[in-house]
N, C-alpha and C. Protein backbone atom coordinates (compact mmCIF):
# COMPACT_ATOMS: atom_id res chain seq x y z
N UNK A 1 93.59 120.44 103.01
CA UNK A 1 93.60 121.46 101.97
C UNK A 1 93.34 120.83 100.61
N UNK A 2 92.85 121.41 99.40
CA UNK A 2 92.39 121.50 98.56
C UNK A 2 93.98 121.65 97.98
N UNK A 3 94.20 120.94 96.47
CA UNK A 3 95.10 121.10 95.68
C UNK A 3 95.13 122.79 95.39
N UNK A 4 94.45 123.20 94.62
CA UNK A 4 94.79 125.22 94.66
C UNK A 4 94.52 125.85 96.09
N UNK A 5 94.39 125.50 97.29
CA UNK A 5 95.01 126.09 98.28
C UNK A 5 96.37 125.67 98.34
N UNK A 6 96.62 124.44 98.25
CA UNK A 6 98.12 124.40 98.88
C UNK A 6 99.01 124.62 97.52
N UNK A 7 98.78 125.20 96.42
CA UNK A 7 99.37 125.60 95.61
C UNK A 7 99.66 127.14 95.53
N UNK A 8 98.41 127.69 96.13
CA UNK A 8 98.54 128.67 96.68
C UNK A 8 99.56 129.15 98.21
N UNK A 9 99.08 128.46 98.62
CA UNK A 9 100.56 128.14 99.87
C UNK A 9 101.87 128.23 99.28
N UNK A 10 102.19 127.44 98.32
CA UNK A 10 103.59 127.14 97.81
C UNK A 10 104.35 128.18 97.32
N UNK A 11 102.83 129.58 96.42
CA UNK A 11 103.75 130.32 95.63
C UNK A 11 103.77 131.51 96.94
N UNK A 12 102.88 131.69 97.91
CA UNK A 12 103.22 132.71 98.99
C UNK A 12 104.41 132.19 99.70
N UNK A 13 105.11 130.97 99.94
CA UNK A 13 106.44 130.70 100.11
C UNK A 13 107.48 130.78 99.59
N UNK A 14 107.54 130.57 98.44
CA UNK A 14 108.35 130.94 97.02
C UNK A 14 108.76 132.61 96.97
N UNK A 15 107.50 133.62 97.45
CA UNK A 15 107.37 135.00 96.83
C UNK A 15 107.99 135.16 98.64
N UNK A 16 107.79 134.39 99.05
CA UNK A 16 108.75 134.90 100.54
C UNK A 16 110.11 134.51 101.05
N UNK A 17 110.62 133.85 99.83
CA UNK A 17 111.79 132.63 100.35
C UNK A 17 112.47 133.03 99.45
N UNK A 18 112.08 134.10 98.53
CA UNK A 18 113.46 134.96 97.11
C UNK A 18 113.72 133.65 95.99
N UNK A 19 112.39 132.64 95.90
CA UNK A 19 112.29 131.67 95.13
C UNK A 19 111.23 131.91 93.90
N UNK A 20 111.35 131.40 92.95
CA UNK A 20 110.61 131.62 91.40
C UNK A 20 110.07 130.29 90.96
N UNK A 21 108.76 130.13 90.24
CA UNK A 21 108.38 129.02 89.63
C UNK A 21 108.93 128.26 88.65
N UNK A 22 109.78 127.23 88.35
CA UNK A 22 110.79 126.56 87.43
C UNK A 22 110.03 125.52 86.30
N UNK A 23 108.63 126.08 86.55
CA UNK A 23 107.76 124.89 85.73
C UNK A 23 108.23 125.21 84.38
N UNK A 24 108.46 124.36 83.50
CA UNK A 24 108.33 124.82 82.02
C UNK A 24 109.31 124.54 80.90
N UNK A 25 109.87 124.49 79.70
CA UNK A 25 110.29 123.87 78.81
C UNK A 25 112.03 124.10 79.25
N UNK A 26 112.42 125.02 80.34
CA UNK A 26 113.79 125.32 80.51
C UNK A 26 113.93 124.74 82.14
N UNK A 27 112.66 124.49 82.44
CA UNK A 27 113.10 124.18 83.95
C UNK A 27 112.42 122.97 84.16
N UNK A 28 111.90 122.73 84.90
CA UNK A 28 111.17 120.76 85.57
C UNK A 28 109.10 121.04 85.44
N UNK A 29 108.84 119.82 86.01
CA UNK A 29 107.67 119.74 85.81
C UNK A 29 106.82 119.56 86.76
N UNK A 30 106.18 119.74 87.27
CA UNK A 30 105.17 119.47 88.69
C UNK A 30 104.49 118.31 88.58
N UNK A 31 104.75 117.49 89.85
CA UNK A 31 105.06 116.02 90.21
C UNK A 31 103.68 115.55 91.33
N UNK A 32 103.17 115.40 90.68
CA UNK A 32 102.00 114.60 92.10
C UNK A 32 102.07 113.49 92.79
N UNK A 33 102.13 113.02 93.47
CA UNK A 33 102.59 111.81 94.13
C UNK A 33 101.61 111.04 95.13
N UNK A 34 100.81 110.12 94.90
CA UNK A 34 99.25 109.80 95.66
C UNK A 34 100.15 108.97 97.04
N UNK A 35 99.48 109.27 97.67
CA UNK A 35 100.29 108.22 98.95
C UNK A 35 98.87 107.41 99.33
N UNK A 36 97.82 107.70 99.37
CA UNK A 36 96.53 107.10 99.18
C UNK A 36 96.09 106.42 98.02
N UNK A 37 95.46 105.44 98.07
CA UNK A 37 94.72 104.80 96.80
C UNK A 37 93.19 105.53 96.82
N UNK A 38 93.27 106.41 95.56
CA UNK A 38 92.31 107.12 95.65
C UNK A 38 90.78 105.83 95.37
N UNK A 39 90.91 104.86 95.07
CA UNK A 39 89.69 103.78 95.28
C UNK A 39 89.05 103.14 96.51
N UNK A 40 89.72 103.29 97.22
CA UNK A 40 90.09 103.40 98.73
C UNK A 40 89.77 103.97 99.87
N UNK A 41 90.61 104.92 99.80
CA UNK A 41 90.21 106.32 101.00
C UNK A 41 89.01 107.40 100.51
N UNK A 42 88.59 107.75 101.34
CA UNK A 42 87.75 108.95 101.34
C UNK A 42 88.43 110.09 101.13
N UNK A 43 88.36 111.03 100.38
CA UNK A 43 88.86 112.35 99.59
C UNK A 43 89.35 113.06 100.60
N UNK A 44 88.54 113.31 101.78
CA UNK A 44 89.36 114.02 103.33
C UNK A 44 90.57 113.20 103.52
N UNK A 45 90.46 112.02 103.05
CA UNK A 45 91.80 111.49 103.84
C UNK A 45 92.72 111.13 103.15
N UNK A 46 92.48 111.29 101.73
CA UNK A 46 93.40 111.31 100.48
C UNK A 46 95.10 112.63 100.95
N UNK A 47 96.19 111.74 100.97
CA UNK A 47 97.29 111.98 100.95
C UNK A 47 98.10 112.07 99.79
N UNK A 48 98.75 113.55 99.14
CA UNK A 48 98.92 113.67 98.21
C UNK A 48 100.53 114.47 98.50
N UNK A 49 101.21 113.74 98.18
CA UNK A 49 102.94 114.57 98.25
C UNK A 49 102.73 115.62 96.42
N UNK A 50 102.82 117.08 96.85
CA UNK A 50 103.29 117.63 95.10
C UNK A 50 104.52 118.44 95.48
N UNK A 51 105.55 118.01 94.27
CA UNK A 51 106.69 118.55 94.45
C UNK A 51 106.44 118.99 93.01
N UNK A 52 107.81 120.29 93.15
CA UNK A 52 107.27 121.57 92.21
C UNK A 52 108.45 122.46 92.36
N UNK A 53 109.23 122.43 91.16
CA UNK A 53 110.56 123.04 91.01
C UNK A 53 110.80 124.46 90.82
N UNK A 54 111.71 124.68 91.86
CA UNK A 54 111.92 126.27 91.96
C UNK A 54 113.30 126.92 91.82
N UNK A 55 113.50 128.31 91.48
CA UNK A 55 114.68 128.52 91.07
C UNK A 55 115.05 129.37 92.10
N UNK A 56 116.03 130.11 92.27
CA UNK A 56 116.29 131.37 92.84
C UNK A 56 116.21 132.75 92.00
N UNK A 57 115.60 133.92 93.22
CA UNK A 57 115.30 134.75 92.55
C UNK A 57 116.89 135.68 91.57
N UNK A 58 116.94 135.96 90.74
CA UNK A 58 118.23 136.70 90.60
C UNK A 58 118.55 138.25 90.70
């Protein structure tokens, strides 16, 4: 997957899990994390952990 598919993934989990987006000056920040050396691997095989803070809905 493509970074805005699986971002897209994240918020159809969020909008199904009674969870909210926490990005922003009161909540955390969205975290990319390469597990691949992008100089390295080929882009198909580029491994990318993104963590991405969420609240509960109230």
């Amino acid at each position: 997957s493509t970074e805005p598919e699986t971002m897209e993934r994240m918020k159809e989990f969020m909008q199904g899990n009674g969870l909210i987006d926490s990005v922003g000056p009161k909540g955390g920040k969205h975290h990319e994390i390469y597990l691949s050396d992008p100089r390295k691997a080929k882009p198909e095989k580029m491994k990318t952990v993104l963590r991405h803070p969420v609240g509960k809905v109230k």
